[in-house]
N, C-alpha and C. Protein backbone atom coordinates (compact mmCIF):
# COMPACT_ATOMS: atom_id res chain seq x y z
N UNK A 1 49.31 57.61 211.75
CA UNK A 1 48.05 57.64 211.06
C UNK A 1 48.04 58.87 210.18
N UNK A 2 47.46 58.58 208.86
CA UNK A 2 47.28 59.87 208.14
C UNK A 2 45.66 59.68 207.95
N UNK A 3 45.85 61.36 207.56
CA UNK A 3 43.83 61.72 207.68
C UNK A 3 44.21 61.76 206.26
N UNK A 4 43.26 61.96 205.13
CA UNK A 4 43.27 62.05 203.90
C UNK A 4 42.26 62.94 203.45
N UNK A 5 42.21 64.06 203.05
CA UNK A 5 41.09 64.98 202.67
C UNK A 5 41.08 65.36 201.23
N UNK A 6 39.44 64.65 200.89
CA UNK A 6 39.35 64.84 199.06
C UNK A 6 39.41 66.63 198.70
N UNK A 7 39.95 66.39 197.25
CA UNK A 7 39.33 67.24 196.71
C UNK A 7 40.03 69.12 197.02
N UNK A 8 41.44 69.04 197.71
CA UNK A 8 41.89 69.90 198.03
C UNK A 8 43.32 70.32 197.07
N UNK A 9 42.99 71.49 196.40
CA UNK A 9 43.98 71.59 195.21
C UNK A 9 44.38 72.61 195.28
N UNK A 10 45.03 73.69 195.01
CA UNK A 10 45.98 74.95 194.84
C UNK A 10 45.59 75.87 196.40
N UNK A 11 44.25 76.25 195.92
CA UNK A 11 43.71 77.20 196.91
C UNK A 11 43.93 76.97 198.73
N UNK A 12 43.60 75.41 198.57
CA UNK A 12 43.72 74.62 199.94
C UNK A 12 45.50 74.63 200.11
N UNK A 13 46.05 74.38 199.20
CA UNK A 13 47.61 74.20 200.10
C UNK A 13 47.44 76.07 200.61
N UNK A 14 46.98 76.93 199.72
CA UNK A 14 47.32 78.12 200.26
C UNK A 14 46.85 78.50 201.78
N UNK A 15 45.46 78.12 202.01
CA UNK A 15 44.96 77.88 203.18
C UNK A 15 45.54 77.51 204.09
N UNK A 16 46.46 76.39 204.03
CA UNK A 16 47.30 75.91 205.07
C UNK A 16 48.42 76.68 204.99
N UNK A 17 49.13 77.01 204.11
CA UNK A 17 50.33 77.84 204.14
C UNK A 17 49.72 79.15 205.03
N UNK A 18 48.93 79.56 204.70
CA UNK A 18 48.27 80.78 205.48
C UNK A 18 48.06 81.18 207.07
N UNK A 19 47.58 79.39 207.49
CA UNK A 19 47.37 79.32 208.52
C UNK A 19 48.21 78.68 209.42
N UNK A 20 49.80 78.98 208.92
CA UNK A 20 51.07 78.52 209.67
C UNK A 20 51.46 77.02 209.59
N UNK A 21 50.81 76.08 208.65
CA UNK A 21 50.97 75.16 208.12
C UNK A 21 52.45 74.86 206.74
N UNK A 22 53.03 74.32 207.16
CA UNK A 22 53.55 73.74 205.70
C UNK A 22 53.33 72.70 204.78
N UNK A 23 53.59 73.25 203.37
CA UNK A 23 53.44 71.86 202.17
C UNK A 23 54.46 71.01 202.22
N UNK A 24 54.75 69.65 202.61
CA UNK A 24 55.68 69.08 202.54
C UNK A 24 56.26 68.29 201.23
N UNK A 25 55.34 67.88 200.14
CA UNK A 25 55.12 67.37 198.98
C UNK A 25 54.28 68.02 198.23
N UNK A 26 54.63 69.23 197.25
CA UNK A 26 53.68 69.61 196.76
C UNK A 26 52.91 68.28 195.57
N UNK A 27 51.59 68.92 195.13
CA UNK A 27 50.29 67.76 194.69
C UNK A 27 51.34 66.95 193.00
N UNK A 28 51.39 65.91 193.35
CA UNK A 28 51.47 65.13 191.75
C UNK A 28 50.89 63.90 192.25
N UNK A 29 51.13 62.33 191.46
CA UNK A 29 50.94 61.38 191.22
C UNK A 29 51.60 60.63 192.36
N UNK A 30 50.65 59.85 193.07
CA UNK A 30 51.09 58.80 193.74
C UNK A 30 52.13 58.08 193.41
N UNK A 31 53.38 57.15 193.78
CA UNK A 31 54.16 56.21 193.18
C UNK A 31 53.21 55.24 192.93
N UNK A 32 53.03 54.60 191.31
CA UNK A 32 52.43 53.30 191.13
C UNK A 32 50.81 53.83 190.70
N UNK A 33 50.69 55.49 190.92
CA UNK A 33 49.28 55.35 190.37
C UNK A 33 48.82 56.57 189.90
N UNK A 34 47.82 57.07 189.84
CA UNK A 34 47.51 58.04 188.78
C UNK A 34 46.81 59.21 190.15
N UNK A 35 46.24 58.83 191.53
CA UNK A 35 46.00 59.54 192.25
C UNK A 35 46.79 61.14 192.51
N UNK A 36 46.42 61.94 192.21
CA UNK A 36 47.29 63.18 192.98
C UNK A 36 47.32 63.44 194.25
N UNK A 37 48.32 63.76 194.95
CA UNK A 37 48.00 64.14 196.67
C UNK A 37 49.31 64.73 196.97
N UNK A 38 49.42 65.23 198.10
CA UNK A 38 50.10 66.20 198.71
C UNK A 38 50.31 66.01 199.85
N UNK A 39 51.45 66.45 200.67
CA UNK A 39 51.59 66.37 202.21
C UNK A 39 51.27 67.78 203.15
N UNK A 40 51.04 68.08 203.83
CA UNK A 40 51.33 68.87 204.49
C UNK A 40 51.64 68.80 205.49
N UNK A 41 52.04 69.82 206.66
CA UNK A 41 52.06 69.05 207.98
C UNK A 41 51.32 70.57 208.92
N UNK A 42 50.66 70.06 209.57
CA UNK A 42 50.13 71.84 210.46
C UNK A 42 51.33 72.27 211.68
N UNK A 43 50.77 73.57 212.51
CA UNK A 43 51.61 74.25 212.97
C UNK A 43 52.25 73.24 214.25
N UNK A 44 51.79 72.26 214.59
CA UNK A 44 52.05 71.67 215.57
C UNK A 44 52.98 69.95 215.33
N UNK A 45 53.01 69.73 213.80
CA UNK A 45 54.47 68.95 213.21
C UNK A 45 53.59 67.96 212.95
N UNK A 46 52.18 67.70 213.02
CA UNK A 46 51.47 66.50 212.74
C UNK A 46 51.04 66.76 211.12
N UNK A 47 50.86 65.32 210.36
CA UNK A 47 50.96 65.57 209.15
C UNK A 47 50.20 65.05 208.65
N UNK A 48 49.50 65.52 207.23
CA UNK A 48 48.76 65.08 206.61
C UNK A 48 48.46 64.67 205.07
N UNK A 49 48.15 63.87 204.77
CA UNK A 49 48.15 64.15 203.16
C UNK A 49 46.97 64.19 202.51
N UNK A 50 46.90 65.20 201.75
CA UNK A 50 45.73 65.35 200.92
C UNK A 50 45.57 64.87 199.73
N UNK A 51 44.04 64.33 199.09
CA UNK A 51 44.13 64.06 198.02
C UNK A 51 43.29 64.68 196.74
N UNK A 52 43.02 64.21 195.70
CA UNK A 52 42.52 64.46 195.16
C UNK A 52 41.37 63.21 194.66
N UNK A 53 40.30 63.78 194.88
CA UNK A 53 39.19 62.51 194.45
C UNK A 53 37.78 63.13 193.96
N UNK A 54 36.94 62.44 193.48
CA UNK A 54 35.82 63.40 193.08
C UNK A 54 34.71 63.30 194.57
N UNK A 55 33.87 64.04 193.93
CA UNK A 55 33.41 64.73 195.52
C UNK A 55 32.99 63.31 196.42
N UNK A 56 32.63 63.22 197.88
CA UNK A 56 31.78 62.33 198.79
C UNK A 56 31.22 63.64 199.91
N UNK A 57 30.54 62.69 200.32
CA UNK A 57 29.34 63.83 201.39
C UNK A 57 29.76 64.71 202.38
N UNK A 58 31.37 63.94 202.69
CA UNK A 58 32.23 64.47 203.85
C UNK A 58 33.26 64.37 202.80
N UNK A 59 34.01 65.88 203.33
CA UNK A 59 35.61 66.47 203.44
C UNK A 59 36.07 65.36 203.50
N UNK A 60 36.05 64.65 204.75
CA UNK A 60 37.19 63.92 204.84
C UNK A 60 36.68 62.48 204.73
N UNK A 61 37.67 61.79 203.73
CA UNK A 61 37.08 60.85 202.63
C UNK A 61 37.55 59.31 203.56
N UNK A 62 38.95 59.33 203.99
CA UNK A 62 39.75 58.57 204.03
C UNK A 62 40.97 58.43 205.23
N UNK A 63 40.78 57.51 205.85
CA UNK A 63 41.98 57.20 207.05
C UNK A 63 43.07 55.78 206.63
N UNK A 64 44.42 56.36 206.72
CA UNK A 64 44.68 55.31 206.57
C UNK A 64 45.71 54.73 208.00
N UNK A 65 46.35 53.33 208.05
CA UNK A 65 47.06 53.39 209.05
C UNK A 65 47.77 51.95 208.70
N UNK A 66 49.06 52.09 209.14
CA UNK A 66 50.10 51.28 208.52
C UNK A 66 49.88 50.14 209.24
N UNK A 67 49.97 49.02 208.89
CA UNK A 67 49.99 47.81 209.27
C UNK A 67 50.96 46.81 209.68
N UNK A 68 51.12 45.92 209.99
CA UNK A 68 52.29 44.88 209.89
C UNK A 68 51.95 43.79 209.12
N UNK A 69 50.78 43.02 209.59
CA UNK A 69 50.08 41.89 209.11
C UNK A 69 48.82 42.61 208.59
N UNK A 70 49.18 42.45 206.77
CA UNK A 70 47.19 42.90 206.05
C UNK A 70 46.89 41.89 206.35
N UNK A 71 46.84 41.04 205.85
CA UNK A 71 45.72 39.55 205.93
C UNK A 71 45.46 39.84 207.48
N UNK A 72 45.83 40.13 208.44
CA UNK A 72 45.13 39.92 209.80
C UNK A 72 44.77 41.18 210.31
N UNK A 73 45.22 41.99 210.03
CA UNK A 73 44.25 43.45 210.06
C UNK A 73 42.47 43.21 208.95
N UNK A 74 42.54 42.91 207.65
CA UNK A 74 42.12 42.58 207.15
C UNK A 74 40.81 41.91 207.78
N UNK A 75 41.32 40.47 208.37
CA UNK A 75 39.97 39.50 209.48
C UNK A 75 39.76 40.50 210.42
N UNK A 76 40.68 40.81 211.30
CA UNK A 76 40.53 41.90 212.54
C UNK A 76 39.18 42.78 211.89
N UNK A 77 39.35 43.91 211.21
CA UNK A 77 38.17 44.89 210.56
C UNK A 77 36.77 44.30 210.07
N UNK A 78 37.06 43.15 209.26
CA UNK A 78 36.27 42.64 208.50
C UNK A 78 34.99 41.68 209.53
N UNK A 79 35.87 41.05 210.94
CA UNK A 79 34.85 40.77 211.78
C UNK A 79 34.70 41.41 213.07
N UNK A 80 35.73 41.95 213.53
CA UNK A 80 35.45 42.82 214.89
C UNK A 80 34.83 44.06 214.56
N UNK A 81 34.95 44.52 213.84
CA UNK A 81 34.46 46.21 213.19
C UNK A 81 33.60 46.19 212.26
N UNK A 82 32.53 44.83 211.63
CA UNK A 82 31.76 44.87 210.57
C UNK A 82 31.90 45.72 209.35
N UNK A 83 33.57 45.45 209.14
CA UNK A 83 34.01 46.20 208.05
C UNK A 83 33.98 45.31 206.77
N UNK A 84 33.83 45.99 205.14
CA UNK A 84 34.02 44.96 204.16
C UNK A 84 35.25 45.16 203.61
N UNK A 85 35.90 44.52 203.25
CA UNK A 85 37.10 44.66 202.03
C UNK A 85 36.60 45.23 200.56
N UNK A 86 36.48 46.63 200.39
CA UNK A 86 35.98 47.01 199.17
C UNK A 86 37.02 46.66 197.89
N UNK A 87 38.59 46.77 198.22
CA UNK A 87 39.36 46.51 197.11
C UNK A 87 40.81 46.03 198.16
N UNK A 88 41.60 45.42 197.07
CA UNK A 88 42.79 45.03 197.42
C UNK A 88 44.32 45.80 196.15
N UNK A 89 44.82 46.26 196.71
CA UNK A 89 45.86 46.58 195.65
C UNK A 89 47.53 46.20 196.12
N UNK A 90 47.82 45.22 195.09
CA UNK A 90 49.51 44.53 195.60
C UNK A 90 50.29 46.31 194.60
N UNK A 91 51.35 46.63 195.12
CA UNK A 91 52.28 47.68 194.30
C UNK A 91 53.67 46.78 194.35
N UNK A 92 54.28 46.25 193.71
CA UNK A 92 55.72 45.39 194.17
C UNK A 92 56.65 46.35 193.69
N UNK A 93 56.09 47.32 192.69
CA UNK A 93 57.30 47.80 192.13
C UNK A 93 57.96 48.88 193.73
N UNK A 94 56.63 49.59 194.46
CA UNK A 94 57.67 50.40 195.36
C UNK A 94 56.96 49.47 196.74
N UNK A 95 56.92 48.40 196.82
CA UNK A 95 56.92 47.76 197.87
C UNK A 95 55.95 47.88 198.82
N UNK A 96 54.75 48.27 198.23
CA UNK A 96 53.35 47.59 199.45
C UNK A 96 51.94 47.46 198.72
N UNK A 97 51.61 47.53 199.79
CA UNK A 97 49.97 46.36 199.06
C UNK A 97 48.65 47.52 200.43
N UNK A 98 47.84 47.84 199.80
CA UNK A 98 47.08 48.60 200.03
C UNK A 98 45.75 47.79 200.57
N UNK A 99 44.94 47.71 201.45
CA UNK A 99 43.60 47.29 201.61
C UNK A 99 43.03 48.66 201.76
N UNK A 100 41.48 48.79 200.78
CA UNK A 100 40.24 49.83 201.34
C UNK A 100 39.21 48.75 202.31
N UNK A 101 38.94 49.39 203.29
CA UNK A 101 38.05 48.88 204.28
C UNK A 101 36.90 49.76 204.57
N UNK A 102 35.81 49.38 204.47
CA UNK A 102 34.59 50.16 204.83
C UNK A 102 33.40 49.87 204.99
N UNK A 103 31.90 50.07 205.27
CA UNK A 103 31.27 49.95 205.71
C UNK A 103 29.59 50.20 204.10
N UNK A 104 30.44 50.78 203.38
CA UNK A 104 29.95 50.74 201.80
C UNK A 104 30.89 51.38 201.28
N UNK A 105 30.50 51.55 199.43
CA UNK A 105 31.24 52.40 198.51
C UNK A 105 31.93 53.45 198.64
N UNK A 106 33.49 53.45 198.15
CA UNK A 106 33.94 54.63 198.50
C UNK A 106 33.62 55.93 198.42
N UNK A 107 32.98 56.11 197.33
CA UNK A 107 32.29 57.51 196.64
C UNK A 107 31.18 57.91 197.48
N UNK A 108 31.01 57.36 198.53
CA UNK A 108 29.61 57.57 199.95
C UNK A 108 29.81 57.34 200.88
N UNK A 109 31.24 56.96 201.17
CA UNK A 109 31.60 56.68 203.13
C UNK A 109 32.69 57.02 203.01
N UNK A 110 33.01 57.21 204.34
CA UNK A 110 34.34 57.30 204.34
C UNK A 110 35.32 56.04 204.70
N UNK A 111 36.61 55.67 204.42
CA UNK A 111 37.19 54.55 204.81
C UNK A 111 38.12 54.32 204.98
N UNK A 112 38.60 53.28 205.40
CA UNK A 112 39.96 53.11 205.91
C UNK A 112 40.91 52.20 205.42
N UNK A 113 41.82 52.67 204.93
CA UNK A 113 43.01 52.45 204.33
C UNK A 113 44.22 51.81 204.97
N UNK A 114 44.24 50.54 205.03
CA UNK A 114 45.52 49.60 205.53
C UNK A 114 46.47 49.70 204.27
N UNK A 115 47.76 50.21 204.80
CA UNK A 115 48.89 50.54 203.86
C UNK A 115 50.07 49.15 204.23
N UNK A 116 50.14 48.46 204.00
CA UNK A 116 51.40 46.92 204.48
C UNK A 116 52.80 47.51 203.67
N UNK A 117 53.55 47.55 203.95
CA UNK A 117 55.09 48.32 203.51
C UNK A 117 56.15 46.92 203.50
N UNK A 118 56.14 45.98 202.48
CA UNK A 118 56.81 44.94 203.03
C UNK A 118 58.06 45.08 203.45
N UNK A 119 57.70 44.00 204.76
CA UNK A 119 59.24 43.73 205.87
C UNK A 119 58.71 44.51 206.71
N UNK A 120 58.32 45.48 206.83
CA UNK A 120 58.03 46.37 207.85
C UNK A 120 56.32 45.92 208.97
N UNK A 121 57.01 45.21 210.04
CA UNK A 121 56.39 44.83 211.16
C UNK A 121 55.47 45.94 212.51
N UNK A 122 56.43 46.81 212.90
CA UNK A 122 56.17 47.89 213.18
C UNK A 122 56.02 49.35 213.09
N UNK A 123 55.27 49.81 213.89
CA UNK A 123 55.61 51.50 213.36
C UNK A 123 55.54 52.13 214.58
N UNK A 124 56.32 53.28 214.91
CA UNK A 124 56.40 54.08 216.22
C UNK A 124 55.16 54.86 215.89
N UNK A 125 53.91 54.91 216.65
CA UNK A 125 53.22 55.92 216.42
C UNK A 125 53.28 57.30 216.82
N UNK A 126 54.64 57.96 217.11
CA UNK A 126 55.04 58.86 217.69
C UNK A 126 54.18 59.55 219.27
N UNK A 127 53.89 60.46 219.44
CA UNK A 127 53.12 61.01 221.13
C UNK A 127 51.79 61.38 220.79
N UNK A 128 51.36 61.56 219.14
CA UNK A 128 49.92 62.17 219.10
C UNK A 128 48.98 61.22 219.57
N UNK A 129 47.65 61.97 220.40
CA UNK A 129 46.77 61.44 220.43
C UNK A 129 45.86 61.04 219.40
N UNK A 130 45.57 59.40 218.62
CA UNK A 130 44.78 59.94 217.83
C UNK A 130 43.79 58.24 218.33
N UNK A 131 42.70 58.77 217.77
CA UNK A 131 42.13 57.55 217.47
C UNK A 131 40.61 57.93 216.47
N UNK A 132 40.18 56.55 216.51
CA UNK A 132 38.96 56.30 215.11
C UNK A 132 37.76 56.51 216.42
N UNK A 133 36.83 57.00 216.13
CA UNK A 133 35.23 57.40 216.47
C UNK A 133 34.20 56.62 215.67
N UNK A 134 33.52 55.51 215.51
CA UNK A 134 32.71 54.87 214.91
C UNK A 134 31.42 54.30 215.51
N UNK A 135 30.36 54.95 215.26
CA UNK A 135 29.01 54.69 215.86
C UNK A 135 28.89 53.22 215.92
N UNK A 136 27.87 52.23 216.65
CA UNK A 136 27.67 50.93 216.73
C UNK A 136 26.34 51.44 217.47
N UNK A 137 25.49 49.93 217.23
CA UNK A 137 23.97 49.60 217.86
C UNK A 137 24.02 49.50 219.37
N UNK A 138 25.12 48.64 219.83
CA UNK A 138 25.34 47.98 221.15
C UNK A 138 27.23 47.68 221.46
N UNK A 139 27.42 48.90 222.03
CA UNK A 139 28.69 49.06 222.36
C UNK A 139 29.22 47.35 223.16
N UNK A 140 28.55 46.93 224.13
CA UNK A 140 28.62 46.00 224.51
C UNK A 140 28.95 44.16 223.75
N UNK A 141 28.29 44.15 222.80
CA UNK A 141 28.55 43.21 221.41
C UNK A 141 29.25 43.72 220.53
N UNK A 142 30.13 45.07 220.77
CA UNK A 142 31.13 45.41 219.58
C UNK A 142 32.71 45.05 220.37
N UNK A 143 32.33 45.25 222.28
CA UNK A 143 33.20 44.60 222.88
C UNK A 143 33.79 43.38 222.81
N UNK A 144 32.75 42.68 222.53
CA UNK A 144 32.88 41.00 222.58
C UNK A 144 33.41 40.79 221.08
N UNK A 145 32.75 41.02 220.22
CA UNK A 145 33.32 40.90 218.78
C UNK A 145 35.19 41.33 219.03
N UNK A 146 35.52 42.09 219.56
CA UNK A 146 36.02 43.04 219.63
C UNK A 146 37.57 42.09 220.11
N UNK A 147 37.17 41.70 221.26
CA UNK A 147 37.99 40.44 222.14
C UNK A 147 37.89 39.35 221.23
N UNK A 148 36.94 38.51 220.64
CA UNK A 148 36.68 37.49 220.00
C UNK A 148 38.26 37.55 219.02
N UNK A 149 38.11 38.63 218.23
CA UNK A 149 38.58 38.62 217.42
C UNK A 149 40.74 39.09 217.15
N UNK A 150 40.71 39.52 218.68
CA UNK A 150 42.46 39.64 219.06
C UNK A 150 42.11 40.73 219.25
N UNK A 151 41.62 42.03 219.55
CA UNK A 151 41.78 43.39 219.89
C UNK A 151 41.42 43.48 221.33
N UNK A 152 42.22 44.86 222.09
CA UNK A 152 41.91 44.67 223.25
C UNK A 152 41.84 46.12 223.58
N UNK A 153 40.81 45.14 225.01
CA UNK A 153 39.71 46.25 225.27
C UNK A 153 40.17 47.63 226.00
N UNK A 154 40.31 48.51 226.05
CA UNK A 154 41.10 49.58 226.55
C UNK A 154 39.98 50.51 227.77
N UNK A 155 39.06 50.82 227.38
CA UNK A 155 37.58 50.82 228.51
C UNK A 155 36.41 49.98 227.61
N UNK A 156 36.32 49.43 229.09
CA UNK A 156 34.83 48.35 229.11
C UNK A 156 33.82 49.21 228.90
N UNK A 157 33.12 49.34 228.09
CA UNK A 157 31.81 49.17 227.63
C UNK A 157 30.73 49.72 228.86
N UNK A 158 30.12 50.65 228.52
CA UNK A 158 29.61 51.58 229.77
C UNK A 158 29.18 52.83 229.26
N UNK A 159 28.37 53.65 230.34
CA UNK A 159 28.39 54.98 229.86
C UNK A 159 29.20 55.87 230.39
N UNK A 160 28.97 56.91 229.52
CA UNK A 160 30.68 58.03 230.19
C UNK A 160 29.63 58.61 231.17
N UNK A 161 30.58 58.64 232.10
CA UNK A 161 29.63 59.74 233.69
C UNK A 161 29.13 61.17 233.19
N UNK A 162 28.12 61.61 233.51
CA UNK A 162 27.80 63.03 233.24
C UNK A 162 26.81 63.32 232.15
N UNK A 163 26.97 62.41 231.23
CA UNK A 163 26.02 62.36 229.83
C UNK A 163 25.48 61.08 229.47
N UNK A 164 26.25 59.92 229.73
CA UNK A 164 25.17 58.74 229.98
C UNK A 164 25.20 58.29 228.57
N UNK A 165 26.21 58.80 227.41
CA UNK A 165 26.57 57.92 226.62
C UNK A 165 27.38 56.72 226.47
N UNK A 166 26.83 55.74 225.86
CA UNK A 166 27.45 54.42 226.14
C UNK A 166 28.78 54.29 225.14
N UNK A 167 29.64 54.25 225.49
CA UNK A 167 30.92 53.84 224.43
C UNK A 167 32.10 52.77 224.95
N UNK A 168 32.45 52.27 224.49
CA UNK A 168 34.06 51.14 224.19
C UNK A 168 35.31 51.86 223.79
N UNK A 169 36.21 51.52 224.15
CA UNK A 169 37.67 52.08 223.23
C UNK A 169 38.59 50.35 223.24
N UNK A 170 39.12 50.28 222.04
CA UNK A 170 40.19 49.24 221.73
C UNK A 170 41.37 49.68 220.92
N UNK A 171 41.85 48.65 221.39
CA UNK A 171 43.06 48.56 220.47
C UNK A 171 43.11 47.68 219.33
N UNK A 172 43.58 47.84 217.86
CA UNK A 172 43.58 46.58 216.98
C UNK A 172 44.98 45.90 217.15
N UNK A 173 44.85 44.84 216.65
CA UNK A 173 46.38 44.13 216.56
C UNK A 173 47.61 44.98 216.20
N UNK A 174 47.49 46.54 215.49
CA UNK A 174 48.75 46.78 215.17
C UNK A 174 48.97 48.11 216.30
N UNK A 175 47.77 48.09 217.49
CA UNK A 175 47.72 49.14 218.54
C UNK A 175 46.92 50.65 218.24
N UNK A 176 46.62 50.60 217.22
CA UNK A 176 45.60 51.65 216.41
C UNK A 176 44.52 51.94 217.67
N UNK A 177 44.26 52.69 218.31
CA UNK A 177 42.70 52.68 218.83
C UNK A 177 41.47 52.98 218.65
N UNK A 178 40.55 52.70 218.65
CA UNK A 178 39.42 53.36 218.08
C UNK A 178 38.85 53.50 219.33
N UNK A 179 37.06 54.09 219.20
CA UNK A 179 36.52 54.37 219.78
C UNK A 179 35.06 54.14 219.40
N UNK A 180 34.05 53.08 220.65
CA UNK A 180 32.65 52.49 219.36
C UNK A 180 31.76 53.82 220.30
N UNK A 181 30.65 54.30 219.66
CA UNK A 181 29.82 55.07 220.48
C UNK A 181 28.64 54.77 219.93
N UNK A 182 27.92 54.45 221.25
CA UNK A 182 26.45 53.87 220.84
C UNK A 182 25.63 54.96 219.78
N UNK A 183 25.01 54.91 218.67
CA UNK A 183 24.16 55.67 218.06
C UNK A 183 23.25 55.93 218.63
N UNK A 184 22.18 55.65 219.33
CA UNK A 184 20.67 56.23 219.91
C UNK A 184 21.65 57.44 221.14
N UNK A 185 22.32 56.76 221.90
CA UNK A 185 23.01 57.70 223.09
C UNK A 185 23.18 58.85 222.11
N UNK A 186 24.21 59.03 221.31
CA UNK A 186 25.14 59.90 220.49
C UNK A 186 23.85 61.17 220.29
N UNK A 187 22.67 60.41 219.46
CA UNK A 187 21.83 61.11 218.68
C UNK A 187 21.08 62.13 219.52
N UNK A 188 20.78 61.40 220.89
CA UNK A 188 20.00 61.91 221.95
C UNK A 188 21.39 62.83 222.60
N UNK A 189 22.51 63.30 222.91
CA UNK A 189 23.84 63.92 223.10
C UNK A 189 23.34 65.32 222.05
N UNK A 190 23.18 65.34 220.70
CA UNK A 190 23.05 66.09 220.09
C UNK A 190 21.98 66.80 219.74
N UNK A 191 20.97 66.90 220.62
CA UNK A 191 19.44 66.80 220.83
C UNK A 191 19.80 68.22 221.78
């Protein structure tokens, strides 16, 4: 999984260089497009790439995560995760096809980026822990959507002991996990 953070240009690679981070790609042009971005990786070998975009409300603009099957990641998001397909982009010249997925406009949410690499079925997600955090009404009907739709359930739907927030964790078809957390619980957590 890569995190994607807008809007970070000279000063920011220095920041990370600073803070025991390395640049792995310094900033130019995407292959196939006019985007600028950069790699870095922090002190602990996990990596990231940054981009360049005009401002949104949050730093961090954009998740993406490699796929095997778009078209079925694609249904997967679009009905288990009440996600929309904001755009589709085929690249043939360096070999993949891009889905944005989100919940509105890119320039006001943040979203998620299915990268398809053709031929390429799997991906080792190496030992990091990572997963997606996404508020829902009723953790319980994001379960069921959730199963309905090929993803599986990793904890049932419940509250966590001690705080009495209600949350889900799954897996999507390509093993990605997320995490649903009820909004009223969450809001009342931060209270």
């Amino acid at each position: 999984m890569l995190l994607r953070l807008e809007g970070c240009g000279i000063p920011c690679l220095e920041l990370v260089k600073a803070k025991g981070g390395k640049v792995t790609r310094e900033p130019g042009p995407v292959k196939g497009g006019n985007t600028v971005i950069a790699f870095v990786e922090d002190p602990d070998g996990y990596k990231f790439e940054l981009l360049e975009r005009g401002p949104t409300p949050e730093p961090l603009c954009q998740v993406m995560l490699r796929v095997g099957d778009l078209d079925r990641a694609i249904k997967f998001y679009e009905k288990a995760f009440g996600m929309e397909l904001l755009r589709k982009r085929d690249n043939p010249e360096y070999k993949y096809t891009i889905a944005m997925m989100g919940y509105g406009p890119e320039d006001k949410n943040v979203v998620l980026e299915l990268t398809y690499n053709y031929g390429v079925t799997e991906y080792d997600k190496g030992n990091a822990y990572a997963q997606i955090a996404i508020g829902t009404d009723d953790v319980y009907k994001t379960a069921e959507a959730i199963k309905l739709y090929g993803g599986q359930i990793t904890r049932e739907p419940g509250p966590l002991p001690g705080i009495s927030t209600k949350i889900t964790a799954c897996l999507d078809p390509d093993g990605w996990k997320s995490v649903f957390v009820d909004n009223l619980d969450f809001l009342k957590e931060l209270e």
